[in-house]
PDB file of N, CA and C in Angstrom:
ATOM      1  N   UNK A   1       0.816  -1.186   0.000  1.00  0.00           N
ATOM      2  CA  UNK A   1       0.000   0.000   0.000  1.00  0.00           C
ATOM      3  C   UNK A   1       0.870   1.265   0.000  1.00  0.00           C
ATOM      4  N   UNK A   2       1.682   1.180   0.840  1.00  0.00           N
ATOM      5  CA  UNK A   2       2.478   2.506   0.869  1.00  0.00           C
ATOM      6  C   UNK A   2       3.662   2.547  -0.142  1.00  0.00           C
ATOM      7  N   UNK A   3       4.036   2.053  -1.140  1.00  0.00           N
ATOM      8  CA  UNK A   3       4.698   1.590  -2.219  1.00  0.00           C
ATOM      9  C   UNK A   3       3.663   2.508  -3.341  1.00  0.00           C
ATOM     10  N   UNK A   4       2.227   2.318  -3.757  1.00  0.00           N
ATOM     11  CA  UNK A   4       1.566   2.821  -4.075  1.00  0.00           C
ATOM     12  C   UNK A   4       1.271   4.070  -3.803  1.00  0.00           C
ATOM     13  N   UNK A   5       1.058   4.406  -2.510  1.00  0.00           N
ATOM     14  CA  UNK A   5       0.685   5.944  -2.350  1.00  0.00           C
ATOM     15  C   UNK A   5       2.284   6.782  -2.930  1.00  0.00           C
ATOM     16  N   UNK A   6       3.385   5.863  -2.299  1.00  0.00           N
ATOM     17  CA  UNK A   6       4.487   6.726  -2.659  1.00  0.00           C
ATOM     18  C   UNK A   6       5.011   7.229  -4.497  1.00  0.00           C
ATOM     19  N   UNK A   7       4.104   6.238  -5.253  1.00  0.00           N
ATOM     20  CA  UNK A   7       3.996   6.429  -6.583  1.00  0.00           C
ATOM     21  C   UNK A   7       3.330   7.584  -6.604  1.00  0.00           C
ATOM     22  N   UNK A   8       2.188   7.635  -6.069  1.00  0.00           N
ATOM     23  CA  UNK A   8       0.894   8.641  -6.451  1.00  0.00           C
ATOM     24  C   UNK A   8       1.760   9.977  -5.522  1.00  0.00           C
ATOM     25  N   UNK A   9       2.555  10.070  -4.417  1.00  0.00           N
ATOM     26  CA  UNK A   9       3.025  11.530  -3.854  1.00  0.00           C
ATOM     27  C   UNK A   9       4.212  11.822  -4.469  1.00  0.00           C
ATOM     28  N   UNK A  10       4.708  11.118  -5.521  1.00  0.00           N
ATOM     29  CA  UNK A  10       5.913  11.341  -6.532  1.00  0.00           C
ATOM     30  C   UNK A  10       5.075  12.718  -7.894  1.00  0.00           C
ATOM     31  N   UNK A  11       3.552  13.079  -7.965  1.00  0.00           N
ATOM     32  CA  UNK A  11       3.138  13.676  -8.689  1.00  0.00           C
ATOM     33  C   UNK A  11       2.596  14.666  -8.659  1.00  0.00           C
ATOM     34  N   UNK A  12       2.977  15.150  -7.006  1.00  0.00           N
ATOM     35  CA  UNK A  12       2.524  16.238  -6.382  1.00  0.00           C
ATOM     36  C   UNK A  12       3.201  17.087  -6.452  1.00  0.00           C
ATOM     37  N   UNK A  13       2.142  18.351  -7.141  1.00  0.00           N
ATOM     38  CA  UNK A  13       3.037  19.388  -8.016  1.00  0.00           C
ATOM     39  C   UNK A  13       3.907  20.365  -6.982  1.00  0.00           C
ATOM     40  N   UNK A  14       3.276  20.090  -5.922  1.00  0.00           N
ATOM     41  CA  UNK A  14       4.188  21.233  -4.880  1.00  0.00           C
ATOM     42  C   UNK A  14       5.233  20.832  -4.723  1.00  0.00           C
ATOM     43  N   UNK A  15       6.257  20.921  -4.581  1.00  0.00           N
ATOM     44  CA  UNK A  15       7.713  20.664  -3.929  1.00  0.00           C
ATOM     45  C   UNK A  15       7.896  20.782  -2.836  1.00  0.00           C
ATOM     46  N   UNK A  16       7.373  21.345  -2.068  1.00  0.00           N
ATOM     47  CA  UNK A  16       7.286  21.074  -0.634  1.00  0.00           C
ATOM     48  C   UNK A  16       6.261  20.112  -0.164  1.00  0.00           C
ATOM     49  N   UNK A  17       5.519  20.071  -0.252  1.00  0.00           N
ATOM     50  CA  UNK A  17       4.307  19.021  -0.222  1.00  0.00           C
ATOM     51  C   UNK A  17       4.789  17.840  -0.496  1.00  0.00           C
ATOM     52  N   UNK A  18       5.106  17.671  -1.790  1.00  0.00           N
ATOM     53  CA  UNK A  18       5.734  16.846  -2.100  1.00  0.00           C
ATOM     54  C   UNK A  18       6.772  15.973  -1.681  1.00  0.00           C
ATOM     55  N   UNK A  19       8.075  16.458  -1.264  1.00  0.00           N
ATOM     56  CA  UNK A  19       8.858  16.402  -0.496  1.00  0.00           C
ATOM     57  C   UNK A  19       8.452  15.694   1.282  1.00  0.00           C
ATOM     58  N   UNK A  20       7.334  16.537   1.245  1.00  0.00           N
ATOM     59  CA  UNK A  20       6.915  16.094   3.280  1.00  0.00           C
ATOM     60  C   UNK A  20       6.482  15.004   2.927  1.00  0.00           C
ATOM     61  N   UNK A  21       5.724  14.538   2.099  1.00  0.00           N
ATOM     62  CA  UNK A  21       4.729  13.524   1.738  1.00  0.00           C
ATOM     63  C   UNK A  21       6.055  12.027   1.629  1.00  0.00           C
ATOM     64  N   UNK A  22       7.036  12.652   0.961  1.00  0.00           N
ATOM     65  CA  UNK A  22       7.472  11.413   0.095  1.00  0.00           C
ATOM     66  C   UNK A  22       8.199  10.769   1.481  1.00  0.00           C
ATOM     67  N   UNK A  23       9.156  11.744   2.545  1.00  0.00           N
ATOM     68  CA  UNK A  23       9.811  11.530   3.603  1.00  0.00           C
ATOM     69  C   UNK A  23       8.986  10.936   4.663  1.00  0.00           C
ATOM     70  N   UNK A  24       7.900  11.335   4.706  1.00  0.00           N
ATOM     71  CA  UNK A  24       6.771  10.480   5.577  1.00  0.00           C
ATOM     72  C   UNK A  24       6.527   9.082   5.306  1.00  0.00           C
ATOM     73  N   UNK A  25       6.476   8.965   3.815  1.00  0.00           N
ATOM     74  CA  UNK A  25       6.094   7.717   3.541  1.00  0.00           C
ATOM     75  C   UNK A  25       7.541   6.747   3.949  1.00  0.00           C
ATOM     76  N   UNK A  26       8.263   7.004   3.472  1.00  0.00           N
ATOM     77  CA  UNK A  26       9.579   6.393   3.482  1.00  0.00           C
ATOM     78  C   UNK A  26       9.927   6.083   5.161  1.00  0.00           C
ATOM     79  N   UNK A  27       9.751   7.404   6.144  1.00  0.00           N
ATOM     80  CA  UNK A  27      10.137   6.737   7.435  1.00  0.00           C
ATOM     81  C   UNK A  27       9.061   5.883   7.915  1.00  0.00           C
ATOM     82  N   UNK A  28       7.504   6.024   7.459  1.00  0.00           N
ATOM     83  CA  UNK A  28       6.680   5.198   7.893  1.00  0.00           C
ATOM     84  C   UNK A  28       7.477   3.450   7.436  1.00  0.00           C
ATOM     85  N   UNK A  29       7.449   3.417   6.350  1.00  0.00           N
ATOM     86  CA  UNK A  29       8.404   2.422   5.628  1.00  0.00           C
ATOM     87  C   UNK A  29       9.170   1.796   6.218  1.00  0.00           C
ATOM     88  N   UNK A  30      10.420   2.526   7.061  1.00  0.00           N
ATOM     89  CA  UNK A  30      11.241   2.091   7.680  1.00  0.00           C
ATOM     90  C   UNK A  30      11.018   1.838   9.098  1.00  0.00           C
ATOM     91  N   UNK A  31      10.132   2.359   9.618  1.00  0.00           N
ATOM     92  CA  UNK A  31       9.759   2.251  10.925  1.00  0.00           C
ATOM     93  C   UNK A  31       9.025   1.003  11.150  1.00  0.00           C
ATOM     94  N   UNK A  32       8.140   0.623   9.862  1.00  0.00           N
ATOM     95  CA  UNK A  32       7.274  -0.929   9.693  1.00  0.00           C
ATOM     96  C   UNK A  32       8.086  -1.956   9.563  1.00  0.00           C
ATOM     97  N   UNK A  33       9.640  -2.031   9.311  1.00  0.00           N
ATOM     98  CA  UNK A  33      10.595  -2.911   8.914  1.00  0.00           C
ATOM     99  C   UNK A  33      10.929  -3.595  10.010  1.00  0.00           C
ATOM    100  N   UNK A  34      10.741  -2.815  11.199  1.00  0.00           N
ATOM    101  CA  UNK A  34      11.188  -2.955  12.674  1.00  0.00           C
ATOM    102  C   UNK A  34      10.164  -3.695  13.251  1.00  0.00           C
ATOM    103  N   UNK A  35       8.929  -4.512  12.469  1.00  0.00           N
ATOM    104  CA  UNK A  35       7.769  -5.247  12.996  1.00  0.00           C
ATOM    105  C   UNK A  35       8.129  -6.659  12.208  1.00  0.00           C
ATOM    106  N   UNK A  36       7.898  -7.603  12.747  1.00  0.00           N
ATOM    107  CA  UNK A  36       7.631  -8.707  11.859  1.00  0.00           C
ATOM    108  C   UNK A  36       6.632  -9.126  12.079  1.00  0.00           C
ATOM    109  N   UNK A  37       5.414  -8.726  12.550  1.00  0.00           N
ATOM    110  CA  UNK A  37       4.055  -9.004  12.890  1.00  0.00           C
ATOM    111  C   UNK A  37       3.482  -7.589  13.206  1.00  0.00           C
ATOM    112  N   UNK A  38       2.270  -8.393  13.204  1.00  0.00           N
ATOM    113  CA  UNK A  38       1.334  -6.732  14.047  1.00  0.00           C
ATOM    114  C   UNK A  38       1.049  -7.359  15.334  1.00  0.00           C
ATOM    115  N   UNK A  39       1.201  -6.684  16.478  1.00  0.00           N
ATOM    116  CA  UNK A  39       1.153  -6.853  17.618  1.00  0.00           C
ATOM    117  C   UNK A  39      -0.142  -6.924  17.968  1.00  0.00           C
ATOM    118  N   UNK A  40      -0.082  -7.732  19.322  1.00  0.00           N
ATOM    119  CA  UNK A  40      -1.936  -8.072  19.302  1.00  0.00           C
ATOM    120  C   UNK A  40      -2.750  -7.176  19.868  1.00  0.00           C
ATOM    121  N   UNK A  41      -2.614  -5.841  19.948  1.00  0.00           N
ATOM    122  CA  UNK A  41      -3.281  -4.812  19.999  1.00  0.00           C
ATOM    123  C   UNK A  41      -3.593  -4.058  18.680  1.00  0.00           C
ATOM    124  N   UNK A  42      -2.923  -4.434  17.981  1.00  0.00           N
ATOM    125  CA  UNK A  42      -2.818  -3.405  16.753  1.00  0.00           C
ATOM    126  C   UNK A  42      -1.596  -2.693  17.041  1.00  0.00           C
ATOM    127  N   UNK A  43      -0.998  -1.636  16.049  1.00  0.00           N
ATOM    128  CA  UNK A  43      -0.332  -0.883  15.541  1.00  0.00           C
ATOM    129  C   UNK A  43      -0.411   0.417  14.938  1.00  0.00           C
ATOM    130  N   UNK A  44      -0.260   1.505  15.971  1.00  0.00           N
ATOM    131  CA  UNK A  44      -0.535   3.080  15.756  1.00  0.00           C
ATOM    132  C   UNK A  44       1.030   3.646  15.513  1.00  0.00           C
ATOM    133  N   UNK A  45       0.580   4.083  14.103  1.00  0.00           N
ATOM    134  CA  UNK A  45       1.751   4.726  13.513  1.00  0.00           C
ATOM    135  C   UNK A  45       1.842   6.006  13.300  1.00  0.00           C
ATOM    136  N   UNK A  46       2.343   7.295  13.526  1.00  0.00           N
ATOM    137  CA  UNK A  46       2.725   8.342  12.634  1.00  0.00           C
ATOM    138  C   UNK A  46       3.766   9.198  12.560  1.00  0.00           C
ATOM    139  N   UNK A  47       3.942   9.676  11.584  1.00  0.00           N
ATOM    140  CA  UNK A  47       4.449   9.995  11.250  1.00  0.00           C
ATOM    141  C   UNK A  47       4.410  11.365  10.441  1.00  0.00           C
ATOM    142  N   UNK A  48       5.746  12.531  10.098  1.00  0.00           N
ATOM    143  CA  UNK A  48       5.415  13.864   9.792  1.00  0.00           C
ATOM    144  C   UNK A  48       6.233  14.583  10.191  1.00  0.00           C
ATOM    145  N   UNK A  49       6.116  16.333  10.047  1.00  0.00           N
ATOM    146  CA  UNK A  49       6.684  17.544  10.371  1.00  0.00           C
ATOM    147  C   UNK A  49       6.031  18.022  11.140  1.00  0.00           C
ATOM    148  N   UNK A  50       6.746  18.592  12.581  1.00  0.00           N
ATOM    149  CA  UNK A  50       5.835  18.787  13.875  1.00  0.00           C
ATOM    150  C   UNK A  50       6.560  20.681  13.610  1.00  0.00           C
ATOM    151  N   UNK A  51       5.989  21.313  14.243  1.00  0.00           N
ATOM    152  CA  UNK A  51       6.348  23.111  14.336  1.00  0.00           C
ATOM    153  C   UNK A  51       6.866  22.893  15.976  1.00  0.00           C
ATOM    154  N   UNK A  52       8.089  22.781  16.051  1.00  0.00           N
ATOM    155  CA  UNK A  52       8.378  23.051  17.927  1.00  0.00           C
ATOM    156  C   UNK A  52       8.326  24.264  18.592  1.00  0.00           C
ATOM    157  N   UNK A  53       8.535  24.179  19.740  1.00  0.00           N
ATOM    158  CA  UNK A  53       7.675  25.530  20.721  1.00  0.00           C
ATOM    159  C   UNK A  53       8.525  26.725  20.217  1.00  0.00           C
ATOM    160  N   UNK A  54      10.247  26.484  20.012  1.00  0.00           N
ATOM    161  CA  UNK A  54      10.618  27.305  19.091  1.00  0.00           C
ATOM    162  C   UNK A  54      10.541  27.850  17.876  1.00  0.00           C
ATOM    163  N   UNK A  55       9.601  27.615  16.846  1.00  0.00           N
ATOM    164  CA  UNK A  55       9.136  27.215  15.700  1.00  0.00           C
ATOM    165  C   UNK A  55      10.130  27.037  15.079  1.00  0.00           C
ATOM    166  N   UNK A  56      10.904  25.570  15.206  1.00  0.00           N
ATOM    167  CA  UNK A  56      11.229  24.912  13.889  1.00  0.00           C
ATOM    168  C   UNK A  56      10.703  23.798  13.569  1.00  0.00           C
ATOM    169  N   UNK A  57      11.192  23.194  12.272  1.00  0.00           N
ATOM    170  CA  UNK A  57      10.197  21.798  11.687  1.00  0.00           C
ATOM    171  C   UNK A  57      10.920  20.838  11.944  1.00  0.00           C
ATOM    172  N   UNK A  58      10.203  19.916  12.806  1.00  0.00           N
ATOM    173  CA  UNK A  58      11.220  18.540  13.334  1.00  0.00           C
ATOM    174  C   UNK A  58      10.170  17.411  13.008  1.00  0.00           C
ATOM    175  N   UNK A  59      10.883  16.391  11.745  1.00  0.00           N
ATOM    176  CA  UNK A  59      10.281  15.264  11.646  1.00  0.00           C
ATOM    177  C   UNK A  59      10.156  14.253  12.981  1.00  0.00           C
ATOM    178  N   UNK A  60       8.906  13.917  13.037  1.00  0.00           N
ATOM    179  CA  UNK A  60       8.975  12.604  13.799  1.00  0.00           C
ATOM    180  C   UNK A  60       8.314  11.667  13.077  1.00  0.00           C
ATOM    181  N   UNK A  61       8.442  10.175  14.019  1.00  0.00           N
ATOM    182  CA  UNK A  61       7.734   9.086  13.938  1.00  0.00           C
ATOM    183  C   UNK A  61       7.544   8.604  15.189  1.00  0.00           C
ATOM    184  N   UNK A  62       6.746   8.013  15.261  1.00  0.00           N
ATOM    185  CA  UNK A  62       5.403   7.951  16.705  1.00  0.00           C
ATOM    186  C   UNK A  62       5.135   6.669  16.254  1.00  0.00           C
ATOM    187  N   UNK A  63       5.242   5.040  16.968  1.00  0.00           N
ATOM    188  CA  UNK A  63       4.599   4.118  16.846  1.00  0.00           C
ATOM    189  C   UNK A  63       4.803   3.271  18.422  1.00  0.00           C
ATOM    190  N   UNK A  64       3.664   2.788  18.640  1.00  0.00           N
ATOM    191  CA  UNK A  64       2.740   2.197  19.738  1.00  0.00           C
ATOM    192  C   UNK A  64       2.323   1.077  19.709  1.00  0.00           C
ATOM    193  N   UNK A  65       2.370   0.092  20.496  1.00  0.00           N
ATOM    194  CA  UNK A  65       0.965  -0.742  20.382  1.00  0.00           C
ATOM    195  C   UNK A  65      -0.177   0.398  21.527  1.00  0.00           C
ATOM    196  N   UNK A  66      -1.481   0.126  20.988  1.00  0.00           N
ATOM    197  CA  UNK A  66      -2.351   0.628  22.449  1.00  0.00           C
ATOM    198  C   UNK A  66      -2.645  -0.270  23.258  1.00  0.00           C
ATOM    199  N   UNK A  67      -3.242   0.522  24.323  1.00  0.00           N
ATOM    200  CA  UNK A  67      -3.432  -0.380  25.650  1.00  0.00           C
ATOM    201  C   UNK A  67      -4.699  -1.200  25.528  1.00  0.00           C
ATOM    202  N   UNK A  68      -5.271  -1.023  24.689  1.00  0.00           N
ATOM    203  CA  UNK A  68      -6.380  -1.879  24.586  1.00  0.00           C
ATOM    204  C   UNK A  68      -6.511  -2.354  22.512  1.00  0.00           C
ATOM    205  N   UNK A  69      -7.219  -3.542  21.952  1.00  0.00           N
ATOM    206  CA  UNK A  69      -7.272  -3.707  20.634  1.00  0.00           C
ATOM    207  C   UNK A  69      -7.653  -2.465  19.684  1.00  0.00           C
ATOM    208  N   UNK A  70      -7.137  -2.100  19.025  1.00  0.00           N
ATOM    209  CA  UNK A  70      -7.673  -0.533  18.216  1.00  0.00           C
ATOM    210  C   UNK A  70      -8.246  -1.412  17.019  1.00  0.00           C
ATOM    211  N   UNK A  71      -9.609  -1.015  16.663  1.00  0.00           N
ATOM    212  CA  UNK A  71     -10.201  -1.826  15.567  1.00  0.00           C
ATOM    213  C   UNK A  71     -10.102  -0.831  14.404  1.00  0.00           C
ATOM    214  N   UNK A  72      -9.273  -0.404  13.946  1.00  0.00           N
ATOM    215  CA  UNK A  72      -9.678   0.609  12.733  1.00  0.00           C
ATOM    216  C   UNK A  72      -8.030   0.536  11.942  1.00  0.00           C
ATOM    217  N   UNK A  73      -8.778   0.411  10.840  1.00  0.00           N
ATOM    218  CA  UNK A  73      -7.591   0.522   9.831  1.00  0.00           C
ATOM    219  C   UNK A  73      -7.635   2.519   8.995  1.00  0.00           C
ATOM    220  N   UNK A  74      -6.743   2.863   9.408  1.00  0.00           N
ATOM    221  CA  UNK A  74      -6.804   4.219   8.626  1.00  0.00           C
ATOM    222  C   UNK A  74      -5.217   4.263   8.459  1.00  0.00           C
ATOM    223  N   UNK A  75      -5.665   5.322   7.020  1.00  0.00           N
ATOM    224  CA  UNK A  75      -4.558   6.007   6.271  1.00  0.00           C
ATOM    225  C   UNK A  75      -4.770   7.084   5.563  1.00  0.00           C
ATOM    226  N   UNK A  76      -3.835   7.944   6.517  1.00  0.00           N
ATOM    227  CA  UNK A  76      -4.373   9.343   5.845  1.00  0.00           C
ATOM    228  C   UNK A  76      -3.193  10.737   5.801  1.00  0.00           C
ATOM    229  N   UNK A  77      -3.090  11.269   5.071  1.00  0.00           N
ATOM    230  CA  UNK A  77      -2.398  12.489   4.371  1.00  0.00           C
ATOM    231  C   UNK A  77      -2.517  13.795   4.636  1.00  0.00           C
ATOM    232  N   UNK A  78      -2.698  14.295   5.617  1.00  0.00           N
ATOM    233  CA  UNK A  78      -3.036  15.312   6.223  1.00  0.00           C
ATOM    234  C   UNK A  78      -1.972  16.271   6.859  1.00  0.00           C
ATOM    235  N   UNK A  79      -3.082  17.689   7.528  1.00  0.00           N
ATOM    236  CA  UNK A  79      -1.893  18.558   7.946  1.00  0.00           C
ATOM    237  C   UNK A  79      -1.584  18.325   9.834  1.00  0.00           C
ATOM    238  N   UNK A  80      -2.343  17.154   9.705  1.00  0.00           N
ATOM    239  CA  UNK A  80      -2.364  16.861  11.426  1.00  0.00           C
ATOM    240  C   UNK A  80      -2.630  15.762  11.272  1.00  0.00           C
ATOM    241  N   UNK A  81      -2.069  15.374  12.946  1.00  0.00           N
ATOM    242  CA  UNK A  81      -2.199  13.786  13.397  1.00  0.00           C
ATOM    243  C   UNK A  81      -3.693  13.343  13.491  1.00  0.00           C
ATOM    244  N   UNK A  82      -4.559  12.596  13.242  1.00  0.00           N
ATOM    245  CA  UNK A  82      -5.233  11.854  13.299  1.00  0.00           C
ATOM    246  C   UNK A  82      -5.826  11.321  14.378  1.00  0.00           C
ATOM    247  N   UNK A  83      -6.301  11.233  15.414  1.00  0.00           N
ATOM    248  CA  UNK A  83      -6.318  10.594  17.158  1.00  0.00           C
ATOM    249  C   UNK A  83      -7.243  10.363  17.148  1.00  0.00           C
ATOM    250  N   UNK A  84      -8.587  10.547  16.178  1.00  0.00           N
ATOM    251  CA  UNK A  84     -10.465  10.261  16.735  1.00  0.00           C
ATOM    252  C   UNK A  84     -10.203   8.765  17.443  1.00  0.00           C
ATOM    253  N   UNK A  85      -9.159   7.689  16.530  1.00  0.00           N
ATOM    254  CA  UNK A  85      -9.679   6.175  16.875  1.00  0.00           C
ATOM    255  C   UNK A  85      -8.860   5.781  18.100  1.00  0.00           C
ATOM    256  N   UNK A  86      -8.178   6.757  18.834  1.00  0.00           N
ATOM    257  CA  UNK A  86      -7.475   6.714  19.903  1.00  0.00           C
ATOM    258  C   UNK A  86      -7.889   6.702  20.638  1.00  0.00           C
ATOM    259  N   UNK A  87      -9.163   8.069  20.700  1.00  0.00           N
ATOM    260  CA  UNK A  87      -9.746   8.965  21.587  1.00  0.00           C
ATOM    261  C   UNK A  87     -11.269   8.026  21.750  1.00  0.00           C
ATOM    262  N   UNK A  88     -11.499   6.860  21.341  1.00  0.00           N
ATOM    263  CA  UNK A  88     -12.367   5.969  21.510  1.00  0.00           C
ATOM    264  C   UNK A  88     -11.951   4.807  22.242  1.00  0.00           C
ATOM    265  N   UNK A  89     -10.780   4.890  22.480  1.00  0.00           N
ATOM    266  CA  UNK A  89      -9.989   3.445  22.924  1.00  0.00           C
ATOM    267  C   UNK A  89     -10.278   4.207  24.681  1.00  0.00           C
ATOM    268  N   UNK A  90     -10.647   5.192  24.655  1.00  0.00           N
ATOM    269  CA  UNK A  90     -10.879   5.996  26.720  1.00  0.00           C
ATOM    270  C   UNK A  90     -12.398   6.598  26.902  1.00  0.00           C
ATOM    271  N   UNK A  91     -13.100   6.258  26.112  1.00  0.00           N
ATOM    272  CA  UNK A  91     -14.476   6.465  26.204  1.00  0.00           C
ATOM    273  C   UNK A  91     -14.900   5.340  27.320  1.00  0.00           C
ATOM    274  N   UNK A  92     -14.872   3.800  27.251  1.00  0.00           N
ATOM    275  CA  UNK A  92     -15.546   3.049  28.354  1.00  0.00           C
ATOM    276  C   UNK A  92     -14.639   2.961  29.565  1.00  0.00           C
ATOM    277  N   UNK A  93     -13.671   3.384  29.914  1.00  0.00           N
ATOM    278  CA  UNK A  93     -12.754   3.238  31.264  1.00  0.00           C
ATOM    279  C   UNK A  93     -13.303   3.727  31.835  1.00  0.00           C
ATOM    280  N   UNK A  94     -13.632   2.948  32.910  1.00  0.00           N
ATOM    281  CA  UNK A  94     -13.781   4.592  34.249  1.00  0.00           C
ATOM    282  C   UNK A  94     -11.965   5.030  35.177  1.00  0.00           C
ATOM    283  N   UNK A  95     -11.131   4.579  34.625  1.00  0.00           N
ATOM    284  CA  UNK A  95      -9.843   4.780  35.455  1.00  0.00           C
ATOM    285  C   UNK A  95      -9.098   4.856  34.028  1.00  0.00           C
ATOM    286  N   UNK A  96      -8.117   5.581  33.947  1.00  0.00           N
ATOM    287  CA  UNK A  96      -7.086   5.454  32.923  1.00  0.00           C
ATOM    288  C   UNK A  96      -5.564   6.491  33.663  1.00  0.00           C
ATOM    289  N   UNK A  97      -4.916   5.291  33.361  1.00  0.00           N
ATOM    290  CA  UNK A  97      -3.376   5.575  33.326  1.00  0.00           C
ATOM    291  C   UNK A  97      -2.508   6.491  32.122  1.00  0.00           C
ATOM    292  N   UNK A  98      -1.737   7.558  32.631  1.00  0.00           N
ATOM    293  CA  UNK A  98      -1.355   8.002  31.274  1.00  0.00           C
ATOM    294  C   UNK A  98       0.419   8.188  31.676  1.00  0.00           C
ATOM    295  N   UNK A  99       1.216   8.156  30.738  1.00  0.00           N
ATOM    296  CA  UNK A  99       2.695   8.738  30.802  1.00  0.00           C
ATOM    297  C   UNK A  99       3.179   9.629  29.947  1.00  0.00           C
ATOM    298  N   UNK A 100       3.937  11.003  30.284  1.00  0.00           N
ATOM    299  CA  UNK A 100       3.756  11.568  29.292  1.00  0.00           C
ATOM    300  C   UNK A 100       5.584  11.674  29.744  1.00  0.00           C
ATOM    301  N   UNK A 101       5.941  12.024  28.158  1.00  0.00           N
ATOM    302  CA  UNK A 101       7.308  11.771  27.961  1.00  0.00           C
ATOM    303  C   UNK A 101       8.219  13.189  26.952  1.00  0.00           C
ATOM    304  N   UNK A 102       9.116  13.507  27.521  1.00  0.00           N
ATOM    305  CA  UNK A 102       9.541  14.732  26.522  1.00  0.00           C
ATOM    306  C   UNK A 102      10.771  14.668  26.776  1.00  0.00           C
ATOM    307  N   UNK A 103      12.034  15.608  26.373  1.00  0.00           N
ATOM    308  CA  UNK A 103      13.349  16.047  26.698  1.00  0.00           C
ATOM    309  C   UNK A 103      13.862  16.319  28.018  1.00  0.00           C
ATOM    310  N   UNK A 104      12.532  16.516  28.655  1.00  0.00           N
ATOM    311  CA  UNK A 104      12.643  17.436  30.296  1.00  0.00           C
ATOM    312  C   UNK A 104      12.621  16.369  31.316  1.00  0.00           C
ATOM    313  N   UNK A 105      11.656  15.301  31.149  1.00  0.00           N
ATOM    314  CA  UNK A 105      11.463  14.553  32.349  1.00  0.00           C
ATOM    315  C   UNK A 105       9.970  13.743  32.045  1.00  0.00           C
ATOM    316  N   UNK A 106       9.644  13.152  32.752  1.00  0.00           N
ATOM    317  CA  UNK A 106       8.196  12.063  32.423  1.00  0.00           C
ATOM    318  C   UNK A 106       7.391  12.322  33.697  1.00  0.00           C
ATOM    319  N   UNK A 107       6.006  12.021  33.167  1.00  0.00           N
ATOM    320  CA  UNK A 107       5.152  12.062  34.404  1.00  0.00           C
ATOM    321  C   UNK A 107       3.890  11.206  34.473  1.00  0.00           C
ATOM    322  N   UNK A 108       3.722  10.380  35.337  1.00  0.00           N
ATOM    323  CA  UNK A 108       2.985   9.729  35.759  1.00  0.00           C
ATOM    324  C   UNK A 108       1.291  10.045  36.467  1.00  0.00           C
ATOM    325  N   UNK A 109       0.543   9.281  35.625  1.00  0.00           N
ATOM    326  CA  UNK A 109      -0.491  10.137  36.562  1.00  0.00           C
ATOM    327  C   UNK A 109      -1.419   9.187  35.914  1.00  0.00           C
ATOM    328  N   UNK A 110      -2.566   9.357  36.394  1.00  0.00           N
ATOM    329  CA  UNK A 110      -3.875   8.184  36.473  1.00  0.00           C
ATOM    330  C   UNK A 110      -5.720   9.432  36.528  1.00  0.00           C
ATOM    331  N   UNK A 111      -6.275   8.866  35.917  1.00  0.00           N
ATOM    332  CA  UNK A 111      -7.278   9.841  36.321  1.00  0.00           C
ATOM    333  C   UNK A 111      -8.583   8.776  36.084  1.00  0.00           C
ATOM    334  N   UNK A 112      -9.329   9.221  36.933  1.00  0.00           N
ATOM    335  CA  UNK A 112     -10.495   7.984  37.638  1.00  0.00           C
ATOM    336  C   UNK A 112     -12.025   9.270  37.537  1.00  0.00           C
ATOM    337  N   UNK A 113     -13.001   8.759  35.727  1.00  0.00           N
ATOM    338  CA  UNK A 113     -13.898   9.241  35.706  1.00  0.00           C
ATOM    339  C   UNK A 113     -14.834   9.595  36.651  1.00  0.00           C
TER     340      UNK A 113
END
C-alpha cells in the first residue's frame, strides 16, 4: 500500500508538499521494517513535520501498540495527526493511566472518571 501511495506523492506538483509527503512515507516504511508481525493490539503509527515551541520543523515518527485492541484501519495524508480512533480506545474506562514523555522529564499520573 504505501509503495503505491508513494507512486501517487511522486506527482505532487508542490515541492514542498511533495517532499513532506514522500519523507513520511519512506520513514513510515522504515519504521514498519522494525515489525515482523502486528502486535496483538494493533499498531498506531505516525508519522510527519511537527512546528516546535521554538518554531522549527522537526520530523517525527510515533509508533505504539495501544493499551487496549484498536479496531480501525486508517490512512491518511493530512496537515495533522489523526487521534479520533485513539480517543475511543478511553471512552468506556472509568480509570485510565497516562505517561507523558519529553526532553525534560516524564510524568505519571492516572485519572479515575
Amino acid at each position: 500500500m504505501l509503495g503505491d501511495e508513494f507512486g501517487t506523492a511522486s506527482n505532487i506538483k508542490s515541492r514542498v508538499n511533495r517532499q513532506s509527503v514522500l519523507g513520511a512515507i519512506t520513514s513510515a516504511r522504515q519504521r514498519l521494517k522494525l515489525y515482523n508481525k502486528v502486535p496483538p493490539n494493533g499498531l498506531v503509527l505516525y508519522t510527519g513535520t511537527i512546528v516546535t515551541e521554538d518554531e522549527k520543523e522537526k520530523k517525527v515518527t510515533i509508533d505504539f501498540e495501544p493499551f487496549r485492541p484498536i479496531n480501525a484501519s486508517l490512512y491518511l495524508c493530512d496537515n495533522k495527526f489523526h487521534t479520533e480512533a485513539l480517543n475511543k480506545l478511553l471512552e468506556s474506562d472509568d480509570k485510565f493511566g497516562f505517561i507523558v514523555m519529553d526532553g525534560n522529564g516524564t510524568l505519571f499520573g492516572t485519572f479515575k472518571w
